[in-house]
Protein backbone atom coordinates (compact mmCIF):
# COMPACT_ATOMS: atom_id res chain seq x y z
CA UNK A 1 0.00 0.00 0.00
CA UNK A 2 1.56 3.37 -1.40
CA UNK A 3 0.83 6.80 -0.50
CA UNK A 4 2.54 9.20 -3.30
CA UNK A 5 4.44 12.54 -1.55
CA UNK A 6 3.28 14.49 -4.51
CA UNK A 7 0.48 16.34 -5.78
CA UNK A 8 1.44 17.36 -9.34
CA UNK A 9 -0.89 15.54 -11.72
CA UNK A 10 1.96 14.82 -14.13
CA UNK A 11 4.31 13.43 -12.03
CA UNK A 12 1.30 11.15 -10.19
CA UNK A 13 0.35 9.51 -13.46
CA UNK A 14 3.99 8.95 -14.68
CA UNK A 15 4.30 6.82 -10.86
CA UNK A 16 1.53 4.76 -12.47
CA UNK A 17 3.00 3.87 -15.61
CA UNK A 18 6.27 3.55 -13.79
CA UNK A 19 4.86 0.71 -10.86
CA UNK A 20 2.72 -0.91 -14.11
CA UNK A 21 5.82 -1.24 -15.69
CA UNK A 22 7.83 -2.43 -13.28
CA UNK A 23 6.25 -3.82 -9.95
CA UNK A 24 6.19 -6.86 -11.24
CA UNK A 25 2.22 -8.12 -10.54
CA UNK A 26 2.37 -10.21 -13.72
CA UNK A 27 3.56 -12.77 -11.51
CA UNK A 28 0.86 -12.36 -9.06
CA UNK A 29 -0.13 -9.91 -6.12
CA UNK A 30 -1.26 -6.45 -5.99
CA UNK A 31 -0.61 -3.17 -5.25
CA UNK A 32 -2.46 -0.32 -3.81
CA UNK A 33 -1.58 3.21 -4.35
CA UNK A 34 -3.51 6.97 -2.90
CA UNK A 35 -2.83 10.10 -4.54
CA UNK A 36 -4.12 13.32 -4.76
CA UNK A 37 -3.64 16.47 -7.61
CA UNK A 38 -3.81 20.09 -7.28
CA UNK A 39 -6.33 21.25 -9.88
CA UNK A 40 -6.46 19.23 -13.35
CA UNK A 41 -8.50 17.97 -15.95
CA UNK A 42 -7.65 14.63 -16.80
CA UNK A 43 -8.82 13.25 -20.34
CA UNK A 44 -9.41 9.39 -20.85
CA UNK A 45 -6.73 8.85 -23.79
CA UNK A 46 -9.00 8.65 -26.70
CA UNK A 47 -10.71 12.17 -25.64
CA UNK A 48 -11.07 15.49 -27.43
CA UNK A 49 -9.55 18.01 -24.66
CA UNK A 50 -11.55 20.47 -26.76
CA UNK A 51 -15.09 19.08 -26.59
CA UNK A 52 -13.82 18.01 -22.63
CA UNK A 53 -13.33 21.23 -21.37
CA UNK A 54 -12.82 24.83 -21.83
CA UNK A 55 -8.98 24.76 -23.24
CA UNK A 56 -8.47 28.26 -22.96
CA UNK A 57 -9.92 29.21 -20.00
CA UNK A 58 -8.35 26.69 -17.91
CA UNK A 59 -4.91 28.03 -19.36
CA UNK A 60 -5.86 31.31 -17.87
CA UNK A 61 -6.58 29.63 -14.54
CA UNK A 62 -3.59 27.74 -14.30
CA UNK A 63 -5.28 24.48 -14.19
CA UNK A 64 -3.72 21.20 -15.69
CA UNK A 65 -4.39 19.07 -18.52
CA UNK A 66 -3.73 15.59 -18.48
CA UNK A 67 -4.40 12.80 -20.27
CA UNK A 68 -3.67 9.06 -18.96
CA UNK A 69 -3.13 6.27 -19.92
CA UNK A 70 -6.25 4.54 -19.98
CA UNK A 71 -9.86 4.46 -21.34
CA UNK A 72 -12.72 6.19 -20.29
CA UNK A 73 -13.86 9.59 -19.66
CA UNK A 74 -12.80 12.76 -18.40
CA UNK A 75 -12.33 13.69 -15.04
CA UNK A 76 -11.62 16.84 -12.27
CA UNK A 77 -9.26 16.65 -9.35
CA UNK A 78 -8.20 18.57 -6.83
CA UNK A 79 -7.09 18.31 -3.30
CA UNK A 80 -10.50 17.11 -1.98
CA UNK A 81 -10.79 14.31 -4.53
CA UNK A 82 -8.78 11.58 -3.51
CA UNK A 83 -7.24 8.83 -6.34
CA UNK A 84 -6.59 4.82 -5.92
CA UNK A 85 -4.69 2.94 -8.33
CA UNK A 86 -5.15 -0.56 -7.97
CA UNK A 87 -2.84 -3.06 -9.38
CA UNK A 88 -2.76 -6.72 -10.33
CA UNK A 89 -1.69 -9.02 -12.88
CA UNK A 90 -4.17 -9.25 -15.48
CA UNK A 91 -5.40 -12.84 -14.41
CA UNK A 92 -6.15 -11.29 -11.30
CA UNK A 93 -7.72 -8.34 -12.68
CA UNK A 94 -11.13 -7.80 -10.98
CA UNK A 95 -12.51 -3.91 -11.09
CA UNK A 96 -15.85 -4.94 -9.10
CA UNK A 97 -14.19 -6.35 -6.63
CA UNK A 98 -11.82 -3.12 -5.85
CA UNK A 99 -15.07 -1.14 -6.02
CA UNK A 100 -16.23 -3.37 -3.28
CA UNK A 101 -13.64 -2.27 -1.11
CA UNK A 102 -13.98 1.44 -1.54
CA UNK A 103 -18.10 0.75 -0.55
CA UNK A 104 -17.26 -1.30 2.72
CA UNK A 105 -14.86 1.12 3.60
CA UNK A 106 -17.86 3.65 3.15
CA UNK A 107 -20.06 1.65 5.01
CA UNK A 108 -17.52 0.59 7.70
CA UNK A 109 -17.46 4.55 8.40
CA UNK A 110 -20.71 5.64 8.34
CA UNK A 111 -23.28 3.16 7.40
CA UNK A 112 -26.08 5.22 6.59
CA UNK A 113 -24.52 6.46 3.91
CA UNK A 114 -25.99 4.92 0.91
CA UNK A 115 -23.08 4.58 -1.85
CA UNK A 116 -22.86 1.54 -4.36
CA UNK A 117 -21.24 0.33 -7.38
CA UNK A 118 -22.98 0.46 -11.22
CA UNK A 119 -22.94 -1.98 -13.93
CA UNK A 120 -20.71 0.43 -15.68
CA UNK A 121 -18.40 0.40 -12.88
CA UNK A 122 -19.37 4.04 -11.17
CA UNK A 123 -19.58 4.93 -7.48
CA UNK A 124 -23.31 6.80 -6.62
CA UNK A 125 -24.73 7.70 -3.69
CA UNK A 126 -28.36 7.40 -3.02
CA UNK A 127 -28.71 5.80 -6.29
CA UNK A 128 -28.20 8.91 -9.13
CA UNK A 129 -25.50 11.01 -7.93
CA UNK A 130 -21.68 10.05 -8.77
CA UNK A 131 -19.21 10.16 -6.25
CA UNK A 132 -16.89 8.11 -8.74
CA UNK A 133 -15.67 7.35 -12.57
CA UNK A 134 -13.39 4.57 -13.06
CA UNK A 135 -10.66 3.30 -15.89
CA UNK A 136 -8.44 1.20 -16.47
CA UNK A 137 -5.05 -0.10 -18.68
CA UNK A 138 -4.66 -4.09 -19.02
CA UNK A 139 -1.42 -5.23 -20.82
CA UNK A 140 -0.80 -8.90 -21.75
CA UNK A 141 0.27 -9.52 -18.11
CA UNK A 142 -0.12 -6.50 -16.00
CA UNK A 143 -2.89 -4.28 -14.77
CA UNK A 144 -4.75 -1.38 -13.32
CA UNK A 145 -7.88 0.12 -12.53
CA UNK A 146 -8.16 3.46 -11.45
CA UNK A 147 -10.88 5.55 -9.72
CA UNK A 148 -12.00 8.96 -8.37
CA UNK A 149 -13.61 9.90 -5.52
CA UNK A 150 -15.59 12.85 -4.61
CA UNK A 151 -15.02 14.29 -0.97
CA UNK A 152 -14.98 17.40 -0.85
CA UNK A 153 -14.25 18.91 -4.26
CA UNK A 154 -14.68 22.22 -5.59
CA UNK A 155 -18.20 21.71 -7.91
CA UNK A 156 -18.59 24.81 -9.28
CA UNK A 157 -14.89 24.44 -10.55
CA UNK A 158 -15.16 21.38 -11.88
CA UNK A 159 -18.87 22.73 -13.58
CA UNK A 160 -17.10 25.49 -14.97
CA UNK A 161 -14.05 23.56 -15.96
CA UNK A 162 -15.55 20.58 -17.97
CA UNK A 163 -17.47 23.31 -19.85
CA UNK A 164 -16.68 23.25 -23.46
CA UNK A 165 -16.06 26.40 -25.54
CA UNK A 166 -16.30 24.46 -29.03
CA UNK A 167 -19.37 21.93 -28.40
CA UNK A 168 -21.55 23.20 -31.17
CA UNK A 169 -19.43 23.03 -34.36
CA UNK A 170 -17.02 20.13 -33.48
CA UNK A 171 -17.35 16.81 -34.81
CA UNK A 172 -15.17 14.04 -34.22
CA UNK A 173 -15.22 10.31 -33.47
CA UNK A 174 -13.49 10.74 -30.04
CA UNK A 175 -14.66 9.04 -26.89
CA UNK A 176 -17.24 11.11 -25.15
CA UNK A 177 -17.92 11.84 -21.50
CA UNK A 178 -21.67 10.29 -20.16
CA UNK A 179 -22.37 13.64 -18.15
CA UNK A 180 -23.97 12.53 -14.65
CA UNK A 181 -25.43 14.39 -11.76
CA UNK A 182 -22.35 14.72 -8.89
CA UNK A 183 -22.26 14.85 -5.28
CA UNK A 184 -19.40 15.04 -2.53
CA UNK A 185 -19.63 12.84 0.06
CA UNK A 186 -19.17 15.13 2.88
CA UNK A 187 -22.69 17.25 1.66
CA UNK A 188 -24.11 13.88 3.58
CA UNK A 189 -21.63 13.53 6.32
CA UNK A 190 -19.13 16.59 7.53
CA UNK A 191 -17.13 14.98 9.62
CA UNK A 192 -15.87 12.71 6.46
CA UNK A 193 -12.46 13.84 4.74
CA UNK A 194 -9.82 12.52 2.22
CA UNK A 195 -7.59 11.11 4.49
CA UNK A 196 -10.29 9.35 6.62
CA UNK A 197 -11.57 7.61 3.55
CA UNK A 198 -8.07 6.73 1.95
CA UNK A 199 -6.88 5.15 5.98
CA UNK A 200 -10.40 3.05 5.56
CA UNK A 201 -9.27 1.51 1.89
CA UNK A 202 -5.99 1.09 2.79
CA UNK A 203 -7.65 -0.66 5.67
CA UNK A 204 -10.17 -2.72 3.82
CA UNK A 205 -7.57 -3.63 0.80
CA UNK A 206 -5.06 -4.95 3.70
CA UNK A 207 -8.12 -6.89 5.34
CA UNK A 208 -8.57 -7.80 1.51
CA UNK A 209 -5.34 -9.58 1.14
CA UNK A 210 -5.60 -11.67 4.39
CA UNK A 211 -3.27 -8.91 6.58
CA UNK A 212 -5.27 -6.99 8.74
CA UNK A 213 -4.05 -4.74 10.68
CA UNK A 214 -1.20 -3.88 8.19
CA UNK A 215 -3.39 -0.89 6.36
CA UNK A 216 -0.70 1.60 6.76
CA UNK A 217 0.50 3.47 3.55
CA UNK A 218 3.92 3.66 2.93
CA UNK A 219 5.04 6.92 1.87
CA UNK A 220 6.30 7.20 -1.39
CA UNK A 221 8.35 10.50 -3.40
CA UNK A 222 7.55 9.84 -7.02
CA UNK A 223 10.40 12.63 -7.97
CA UNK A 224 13.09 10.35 -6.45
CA UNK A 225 14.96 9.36 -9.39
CA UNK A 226 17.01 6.62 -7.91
CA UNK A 227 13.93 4.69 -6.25
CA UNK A 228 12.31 4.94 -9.89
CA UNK A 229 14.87 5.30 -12.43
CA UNK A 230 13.82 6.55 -15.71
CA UNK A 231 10.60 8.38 -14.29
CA UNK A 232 11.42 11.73 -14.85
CA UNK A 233 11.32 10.84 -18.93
CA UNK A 234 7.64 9.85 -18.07
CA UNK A 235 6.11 12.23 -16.77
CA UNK A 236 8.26 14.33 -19.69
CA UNK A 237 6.37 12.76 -21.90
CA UNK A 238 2.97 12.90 -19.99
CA UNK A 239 2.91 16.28 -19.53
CA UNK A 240 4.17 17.44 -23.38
CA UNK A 241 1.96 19.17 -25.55
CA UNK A 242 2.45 16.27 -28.36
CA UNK A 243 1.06 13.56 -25.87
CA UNK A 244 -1.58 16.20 -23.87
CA UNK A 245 -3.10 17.50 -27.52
CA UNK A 246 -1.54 15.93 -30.18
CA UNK A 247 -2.78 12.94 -29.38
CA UNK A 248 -6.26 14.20 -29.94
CA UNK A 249 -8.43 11.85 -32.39
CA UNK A 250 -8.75 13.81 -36.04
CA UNK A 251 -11.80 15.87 -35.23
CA UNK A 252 -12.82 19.19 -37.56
CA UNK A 253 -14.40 22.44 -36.40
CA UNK A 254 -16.74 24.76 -38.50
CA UNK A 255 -18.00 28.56 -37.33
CA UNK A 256 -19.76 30.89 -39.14
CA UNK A 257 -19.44 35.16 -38.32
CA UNK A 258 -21.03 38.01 -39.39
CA UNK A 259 -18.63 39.93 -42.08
CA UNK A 260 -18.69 43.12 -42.39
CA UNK A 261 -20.59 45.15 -44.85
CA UNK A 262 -19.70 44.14 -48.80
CA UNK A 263 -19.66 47.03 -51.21
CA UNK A 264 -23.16 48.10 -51.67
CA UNK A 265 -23.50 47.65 -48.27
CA UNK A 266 -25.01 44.42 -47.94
CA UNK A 267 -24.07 42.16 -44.67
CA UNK A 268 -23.35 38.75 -44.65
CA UNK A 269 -21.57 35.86 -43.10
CA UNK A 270 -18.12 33.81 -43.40
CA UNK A 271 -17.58 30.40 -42.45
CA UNK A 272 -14.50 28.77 -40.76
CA UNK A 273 -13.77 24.69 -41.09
CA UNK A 274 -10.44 23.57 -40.05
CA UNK A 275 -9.71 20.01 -40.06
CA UNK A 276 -7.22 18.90 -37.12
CA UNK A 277 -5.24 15.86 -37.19
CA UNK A 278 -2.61 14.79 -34.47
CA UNK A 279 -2.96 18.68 -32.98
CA UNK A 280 -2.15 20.18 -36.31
CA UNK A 281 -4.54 21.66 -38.76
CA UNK A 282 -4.15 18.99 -41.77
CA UNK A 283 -6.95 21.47 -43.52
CA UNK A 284 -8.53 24.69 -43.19
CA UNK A 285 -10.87 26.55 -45.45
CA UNK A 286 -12.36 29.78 -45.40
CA UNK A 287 -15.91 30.74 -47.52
CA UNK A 288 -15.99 34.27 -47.58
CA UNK A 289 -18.93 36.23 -49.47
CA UNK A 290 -16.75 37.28 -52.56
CA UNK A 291 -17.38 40.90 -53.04
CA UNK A 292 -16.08 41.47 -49.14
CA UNK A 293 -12.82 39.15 -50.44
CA UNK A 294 -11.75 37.16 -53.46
CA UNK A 295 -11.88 33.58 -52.90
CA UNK A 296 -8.35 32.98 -54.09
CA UNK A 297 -7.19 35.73 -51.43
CA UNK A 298 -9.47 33.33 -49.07
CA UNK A 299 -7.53 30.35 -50.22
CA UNK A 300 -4.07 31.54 -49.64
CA UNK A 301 -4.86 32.75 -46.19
CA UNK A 302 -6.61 29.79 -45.35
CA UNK A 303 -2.97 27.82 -47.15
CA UNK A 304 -0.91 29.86 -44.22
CA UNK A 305 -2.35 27.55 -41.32
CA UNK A 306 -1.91 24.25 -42.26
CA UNK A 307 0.52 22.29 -40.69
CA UNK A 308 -0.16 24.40 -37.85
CA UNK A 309 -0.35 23.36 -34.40
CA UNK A 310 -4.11 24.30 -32.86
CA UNK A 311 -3.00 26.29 -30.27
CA UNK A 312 -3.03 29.95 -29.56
CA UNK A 313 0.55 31.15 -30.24
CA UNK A 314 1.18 28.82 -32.89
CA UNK A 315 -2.12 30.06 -35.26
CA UNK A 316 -1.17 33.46 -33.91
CA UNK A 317 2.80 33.47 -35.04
CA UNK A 318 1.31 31.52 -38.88
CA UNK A 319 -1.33 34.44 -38.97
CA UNK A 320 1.26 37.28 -38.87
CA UNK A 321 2.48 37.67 -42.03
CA UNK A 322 -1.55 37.95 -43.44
CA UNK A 323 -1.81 40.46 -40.64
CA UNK A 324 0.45 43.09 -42.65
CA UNK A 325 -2.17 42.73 -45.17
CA UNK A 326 -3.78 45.83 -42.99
CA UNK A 327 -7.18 45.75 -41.47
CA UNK A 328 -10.68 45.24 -42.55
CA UNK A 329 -11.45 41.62 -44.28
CA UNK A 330 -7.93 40.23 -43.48
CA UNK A 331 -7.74 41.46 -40.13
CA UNK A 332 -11.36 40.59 -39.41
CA UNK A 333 -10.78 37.39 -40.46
CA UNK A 334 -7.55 36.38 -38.42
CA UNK A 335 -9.56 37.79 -35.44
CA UNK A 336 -12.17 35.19 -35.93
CA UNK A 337 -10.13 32.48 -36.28
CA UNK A 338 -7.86 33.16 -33.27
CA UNK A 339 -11.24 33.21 -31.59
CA UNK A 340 -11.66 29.68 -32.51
CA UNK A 341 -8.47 28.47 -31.07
């Protein structure tokens, strides 16, 4: 039974991968290990950060974005959500049975407090509100199932955060969220906290693996190099920008504005479709009433941005050079588009 030392999303997830790697359960046994994140968004690994969340606004926040390993959808943490990674080898891989150990811990706390496990493998609490989402990774020989659990989060951050700003005109074949009604479990029980509940699974998973009385978490510092060699180039890679977004599914965007007025004074609209492949615009077009701009003019700015990352400085830096152009259509335009990303 671990306890990680750290509460950095990045470096938490690469101490996964590191202990599925190497701990060994392919040969049998398990592993237990409680963590907790400052604020993040955590994407299952076939997600759409985009259609997740509100990209932009948590970089203006200074909140995290992750995205693990597994399946599965996307998730909040912070400080009063509190993580377990079990681990097993894959024979022994048994996700209902780890949920049962997080609901008699529940129930060995406070037994009124009505909180169960779904047939897709969800923690509610008097039947319809979610107090956990689960995932997991299983490799030829090794495994792990992951879950949540809602104490005493912020919920109007994590409403806010797993807002999207691009719902309407993005379409892509990435694996959605199945929004749910949430609750913490202290707005049932106040006197209930993170650490209470992780003692009582540490508790339960000793009891669990025939050693009661041995439910104390050993502390571990995922940053210590020399206990876990190589971990360091994990969480490097788990926290890039080529794993975080470029590992985004192909998806496509498409947004229409109001133009400004053509000669003779007529209004009308332009439309915006960029078509994103591994976090790069593979495609973007721009239909553009032609009296307010020529469609070949259209075409070559539209030419600028691909092979572009979709990101803010990155559209920004390829839409420079059309910027010179001066204002009105060309200026309008790049406004729009920057709007987008």
């Amino acid at each position: 039974i671990l306890r990680s030392t750290s509460t950095d999303v990045f470096t938490n997830l690469a101490l996964e991968d590191w202990l599925y790697e190497h701990g060994g359960f392919g040969a049998g046994g398990g592993a237990l290990l409680v963590w907790w994140n400052e604020r993040a968004v955590v994407l299952g690994r076939h997600q759409n950060p985009w259609r997740e969340s509100d990209v932009p606004w948590l970089r203006q926040q200074g909140i995290a974005v992750a995205r693990r390993r597994s399946g599965g959808g996307t998730v909040y943490h912070d400080l009063g959500n509190v993580n377990f990674s079990f681990f097993s080898s894959r024979a022994g891989y048994d996700r209902k049975h780890n949920l049962g150990l997080i609901t008699d811990a529940v129930a060995t706390l406070r037994p009124r407090l009505d909180v169960r496990a779904t047939e897709r493998f969800d923690l509610v609490m008097e039947a319809n509100l979610k107090v956990s989402g689960t995932a997991a990774k299983l490799g030829r020989d090794t495994a792990y199932h992951h879950c949540t659990l809602l104490v005493e989060a912020d919920r109007a951050l994590m409403s806010r955060a797993l807002r999207s700003g691009h719902a309407a005109g993005l379409r892509t074949n990435a694996t959605p969220s199945v929004p749910a009604p949430v609750a913490n479990l202290r707005e049932r029980d106040r006197t209930l906290t993170c650490n209470l509940l992780a003692g009582a699974v540490a508790a339960q998973f000793a009891r669990s693996h025939g050693r009661p009385g041995h439910g104390q978490a050993a502390t571990v510092d995922p940053t210590d190099v020399k206990a876990y060699p190589g971990i360091e180039h994990m969480r490097e890679e788990l926290s890039s920008w080529e794993w975080v977004y470029g590992r985004t599914p192909p998806f496509s965007y498409e947004h229409s504005f109001a133009s400004d007025p053509c000669r003779g004074g007529q209004h009308g609209e332009f439309t915006v479709r960029l078509e994103v492949k591994n976090g790069r615009i593979e495609r973007c077009e721009v239909k553009v009433p032609d009296p307010w701009l020529p469609m070949d003019v259209a075409s070559t700015l539209a030419q600028v941005l691909v092979g572009t990352r979709f990101w803010p400085e990155n559209v920004e830096l390829a839409l420079r050079e059309v910027r010179t152009q001066g204002q009105g259509p060309w200026g309008r335009i790049c406004d729009c588009i920057m709007s987008i990303v």
